[in-house]
N, C-alpha and C. Protein backbone atom coordinates (compact mmCIF):
# COMPACT_ATOMS: atom_id res chain seq x y z
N UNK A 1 0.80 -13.36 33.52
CA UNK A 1 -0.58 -13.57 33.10
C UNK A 1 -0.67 -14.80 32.21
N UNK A 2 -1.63 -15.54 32.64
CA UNK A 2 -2.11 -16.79 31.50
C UNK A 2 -2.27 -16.54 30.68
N UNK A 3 -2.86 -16.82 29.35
CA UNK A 3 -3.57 -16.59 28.44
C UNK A 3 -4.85 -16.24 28.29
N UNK A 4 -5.43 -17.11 29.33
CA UNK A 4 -7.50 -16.92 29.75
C UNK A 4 -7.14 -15.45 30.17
N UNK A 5 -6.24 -15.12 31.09
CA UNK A 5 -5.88 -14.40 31.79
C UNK A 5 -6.17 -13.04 31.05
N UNK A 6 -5.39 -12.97 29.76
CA UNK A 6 -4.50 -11.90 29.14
C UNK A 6 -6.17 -11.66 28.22
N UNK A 7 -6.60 -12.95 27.69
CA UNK A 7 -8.04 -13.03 27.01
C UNK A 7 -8.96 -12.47 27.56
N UNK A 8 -9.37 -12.81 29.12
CA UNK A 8 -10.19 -12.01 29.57
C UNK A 8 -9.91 -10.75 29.88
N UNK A 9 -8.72 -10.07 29.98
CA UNK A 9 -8.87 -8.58 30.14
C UNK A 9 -8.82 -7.78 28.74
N UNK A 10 -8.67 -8.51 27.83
CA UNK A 10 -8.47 -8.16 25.99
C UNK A 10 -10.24 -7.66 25.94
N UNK A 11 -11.23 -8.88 26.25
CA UNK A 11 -12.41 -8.80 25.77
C UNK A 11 -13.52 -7.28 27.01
N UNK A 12 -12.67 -7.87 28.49
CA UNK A 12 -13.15 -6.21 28.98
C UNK A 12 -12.84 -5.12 28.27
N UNK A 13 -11.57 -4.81 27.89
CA UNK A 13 -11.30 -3.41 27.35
C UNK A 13 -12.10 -3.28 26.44
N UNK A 14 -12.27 -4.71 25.29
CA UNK A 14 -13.02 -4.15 23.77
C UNK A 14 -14.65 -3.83 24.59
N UNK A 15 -14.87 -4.21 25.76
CA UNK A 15 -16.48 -4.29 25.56
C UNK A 15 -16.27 -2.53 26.35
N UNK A 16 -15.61 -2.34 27.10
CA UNK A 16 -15.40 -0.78 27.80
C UNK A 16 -15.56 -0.12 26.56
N UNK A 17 -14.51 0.08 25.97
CA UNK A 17 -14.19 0.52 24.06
C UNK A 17 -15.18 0.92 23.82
N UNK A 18 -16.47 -0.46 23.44
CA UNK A 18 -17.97 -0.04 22.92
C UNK A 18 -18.77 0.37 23.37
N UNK A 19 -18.53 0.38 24.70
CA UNK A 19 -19.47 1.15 25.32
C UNK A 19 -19.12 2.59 25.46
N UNK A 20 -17.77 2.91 25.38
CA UNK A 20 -17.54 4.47 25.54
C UNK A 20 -17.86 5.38 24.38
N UNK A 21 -18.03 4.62 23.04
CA UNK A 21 -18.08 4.62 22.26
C UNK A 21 -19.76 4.40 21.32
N UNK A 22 -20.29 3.41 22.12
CA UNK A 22 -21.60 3.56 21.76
C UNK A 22 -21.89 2.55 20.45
N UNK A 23 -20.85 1.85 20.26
CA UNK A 23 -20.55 0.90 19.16
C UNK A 23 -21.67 -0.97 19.19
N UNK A 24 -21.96 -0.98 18.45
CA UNK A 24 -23.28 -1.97 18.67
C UNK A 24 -21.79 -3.47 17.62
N UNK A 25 -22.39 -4.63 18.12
CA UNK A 25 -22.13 -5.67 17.48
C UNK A 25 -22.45 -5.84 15.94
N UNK A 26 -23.31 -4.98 15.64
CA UNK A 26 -24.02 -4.59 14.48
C UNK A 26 -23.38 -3.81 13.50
N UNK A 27 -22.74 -2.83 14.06
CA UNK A 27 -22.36 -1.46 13.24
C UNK A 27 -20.78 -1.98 12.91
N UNK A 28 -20.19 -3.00 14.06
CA UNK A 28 -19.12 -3.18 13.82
C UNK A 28 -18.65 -3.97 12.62
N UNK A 29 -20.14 -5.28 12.23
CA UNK A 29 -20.05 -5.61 11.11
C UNK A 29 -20.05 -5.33 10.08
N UNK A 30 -20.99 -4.21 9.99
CA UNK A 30 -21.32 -3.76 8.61
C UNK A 30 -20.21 -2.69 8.48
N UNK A 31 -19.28 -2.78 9.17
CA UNK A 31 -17.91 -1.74 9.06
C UNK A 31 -16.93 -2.84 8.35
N UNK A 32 -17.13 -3.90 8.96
CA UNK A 32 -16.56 -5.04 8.19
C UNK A 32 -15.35 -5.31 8.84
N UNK A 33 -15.18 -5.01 10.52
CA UNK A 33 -14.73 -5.87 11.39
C UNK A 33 -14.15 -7.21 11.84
N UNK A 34 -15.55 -7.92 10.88
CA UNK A 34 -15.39 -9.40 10.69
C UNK A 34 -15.11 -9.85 9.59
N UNK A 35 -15.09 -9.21 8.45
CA UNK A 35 -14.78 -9.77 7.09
C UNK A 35 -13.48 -10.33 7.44
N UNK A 36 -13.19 -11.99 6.63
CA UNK A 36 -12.16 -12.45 6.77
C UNK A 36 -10.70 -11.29 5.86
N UNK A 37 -9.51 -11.64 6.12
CA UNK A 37 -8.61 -10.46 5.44
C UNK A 37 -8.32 -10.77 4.05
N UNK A 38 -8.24 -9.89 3.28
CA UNK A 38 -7.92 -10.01 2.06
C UNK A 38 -6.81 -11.09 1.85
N UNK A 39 -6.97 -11.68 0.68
CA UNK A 39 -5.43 -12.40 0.05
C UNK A 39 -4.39 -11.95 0.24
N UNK A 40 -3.49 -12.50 0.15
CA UNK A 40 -1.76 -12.01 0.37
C UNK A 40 -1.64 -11.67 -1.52
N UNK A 41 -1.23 -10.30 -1.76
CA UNK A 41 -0.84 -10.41 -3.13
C UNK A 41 -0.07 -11.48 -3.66
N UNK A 42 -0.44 -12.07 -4.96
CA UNK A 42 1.31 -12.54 -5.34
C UNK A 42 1.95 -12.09 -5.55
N UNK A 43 3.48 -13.04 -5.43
CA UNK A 43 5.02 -12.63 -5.11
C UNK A 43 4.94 -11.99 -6.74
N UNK A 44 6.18 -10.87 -6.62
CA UNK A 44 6.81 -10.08 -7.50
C UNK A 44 7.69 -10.88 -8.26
N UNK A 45 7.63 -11.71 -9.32
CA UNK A 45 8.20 -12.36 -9.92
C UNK A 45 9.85 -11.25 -10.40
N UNK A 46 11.28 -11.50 -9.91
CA UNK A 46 11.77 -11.05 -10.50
C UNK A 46 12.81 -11.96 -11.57
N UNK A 47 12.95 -13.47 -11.44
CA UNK A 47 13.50 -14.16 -12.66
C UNK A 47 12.44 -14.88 -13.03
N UNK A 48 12.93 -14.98 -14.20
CA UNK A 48 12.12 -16.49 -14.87
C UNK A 48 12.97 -17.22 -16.15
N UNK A 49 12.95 -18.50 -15.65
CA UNK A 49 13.51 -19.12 -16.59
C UNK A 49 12.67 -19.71 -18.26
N UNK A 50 13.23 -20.55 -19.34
CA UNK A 50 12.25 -20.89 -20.65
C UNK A 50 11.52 -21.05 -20.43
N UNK A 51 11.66 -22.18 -19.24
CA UNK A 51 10.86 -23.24 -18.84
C UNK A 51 9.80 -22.52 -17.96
N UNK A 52 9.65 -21.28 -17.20
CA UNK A 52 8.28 -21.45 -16.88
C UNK A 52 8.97 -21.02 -15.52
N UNK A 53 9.97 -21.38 -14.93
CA UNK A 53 10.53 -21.60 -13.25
C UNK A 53 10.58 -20.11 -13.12
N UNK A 54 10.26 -19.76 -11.41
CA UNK A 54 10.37 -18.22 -11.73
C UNK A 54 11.06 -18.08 -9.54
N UNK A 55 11.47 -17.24 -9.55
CA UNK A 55 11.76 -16.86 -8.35
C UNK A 55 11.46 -15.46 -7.95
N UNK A 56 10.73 -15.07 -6.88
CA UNK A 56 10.83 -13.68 -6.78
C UNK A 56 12.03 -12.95 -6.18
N UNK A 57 13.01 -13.57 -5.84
CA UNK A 57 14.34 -12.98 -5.00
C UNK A 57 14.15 -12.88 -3.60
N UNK A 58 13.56 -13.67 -3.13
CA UNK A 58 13.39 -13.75 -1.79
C UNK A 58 13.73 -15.39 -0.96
N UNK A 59 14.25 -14.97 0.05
CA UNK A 59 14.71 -16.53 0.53
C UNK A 59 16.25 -17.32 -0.47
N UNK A 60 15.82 -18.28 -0.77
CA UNK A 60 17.14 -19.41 -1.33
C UNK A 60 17.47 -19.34 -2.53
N UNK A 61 17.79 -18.58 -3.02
CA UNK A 61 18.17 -19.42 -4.62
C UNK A 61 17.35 -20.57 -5.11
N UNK A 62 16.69 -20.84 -6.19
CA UNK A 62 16.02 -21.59 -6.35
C UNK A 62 17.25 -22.64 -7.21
N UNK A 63 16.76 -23.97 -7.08
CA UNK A 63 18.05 -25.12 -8.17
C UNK A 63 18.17 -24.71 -9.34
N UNK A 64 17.12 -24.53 -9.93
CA UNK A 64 17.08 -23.80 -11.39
C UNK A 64 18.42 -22.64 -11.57
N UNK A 65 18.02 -21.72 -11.11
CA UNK A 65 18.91 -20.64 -10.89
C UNK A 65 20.45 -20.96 -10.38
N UNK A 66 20.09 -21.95 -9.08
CA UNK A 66 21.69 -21.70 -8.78
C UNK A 66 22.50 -22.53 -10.13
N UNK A 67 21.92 -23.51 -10.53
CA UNK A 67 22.67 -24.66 -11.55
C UNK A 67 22.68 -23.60 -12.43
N UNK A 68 22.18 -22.35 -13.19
CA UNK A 68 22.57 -21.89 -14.28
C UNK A 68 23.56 -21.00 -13.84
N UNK A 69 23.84 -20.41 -12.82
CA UNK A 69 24.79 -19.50 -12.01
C UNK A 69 26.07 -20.40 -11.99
N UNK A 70 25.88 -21.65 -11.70
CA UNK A 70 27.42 -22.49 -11.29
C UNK A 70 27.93 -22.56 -12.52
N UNK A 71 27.11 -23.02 -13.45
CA UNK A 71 27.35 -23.02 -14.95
C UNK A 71 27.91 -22.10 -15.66
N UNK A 72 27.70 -21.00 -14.89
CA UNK A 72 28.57 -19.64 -15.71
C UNK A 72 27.52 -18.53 -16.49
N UNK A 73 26.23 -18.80 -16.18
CA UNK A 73 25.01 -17.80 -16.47
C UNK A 73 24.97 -16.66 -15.34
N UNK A 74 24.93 -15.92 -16.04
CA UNK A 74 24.41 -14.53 -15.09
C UNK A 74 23.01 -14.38 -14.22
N UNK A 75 22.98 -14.47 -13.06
CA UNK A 75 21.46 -14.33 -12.62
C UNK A 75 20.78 -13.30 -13.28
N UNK A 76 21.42 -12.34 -13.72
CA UNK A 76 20.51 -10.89 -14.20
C UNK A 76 19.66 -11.56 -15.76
N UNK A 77 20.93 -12.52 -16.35
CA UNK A 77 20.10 -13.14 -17.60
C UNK A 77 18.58 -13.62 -17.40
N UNK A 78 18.45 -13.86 -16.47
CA UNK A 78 17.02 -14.03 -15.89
C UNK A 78 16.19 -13.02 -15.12
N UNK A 79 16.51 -12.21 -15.20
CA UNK A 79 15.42 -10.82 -14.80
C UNK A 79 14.66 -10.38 -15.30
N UNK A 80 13.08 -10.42 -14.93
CA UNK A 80 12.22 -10.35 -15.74
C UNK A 80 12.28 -8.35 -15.63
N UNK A 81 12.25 -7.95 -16.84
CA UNK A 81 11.72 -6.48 -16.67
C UNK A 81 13.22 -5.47 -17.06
């Protein structure tokens, strides 16, 4: 299947859907259907350095962190909490 393909049988089912259903273009909004999606929370800060630098523990090591780690600092010295 194409995409138009896969698109046009996406938009039959939703319109079958509303009709089995009895669902108006109307009701679906004010259900809030269309509201764009909420924000992504922010990240869970779990270090932070003096300075302000903070990492949540996700992904890379940040430079901050790894240079105080090579240095002989404990990552936990930086755990917020």
């Amino acid at each position: 299947m194409t995409a138009n393909t896969e698109r046009a049988a996406a938009i039959r089912w939703i319109q079958a859907e509303m009709a089995d259903y009895g669902l108006t273009m109307e009701e679906l909004a004010a259900a809030g259907c269309f509201d764009p999606p909420p924000p992504p929370a922010p990240p869970v800060v779990c270090y932070r350095n003096a300075a302000g630098q903070q990492w949540d523990g996700q992904g890379e090591m940040p430079d901050w962190l790894q240079w105080a780690v090579n240095a002989g600092q404990s990552k936990e010295f930086y755990r917020v909490g």
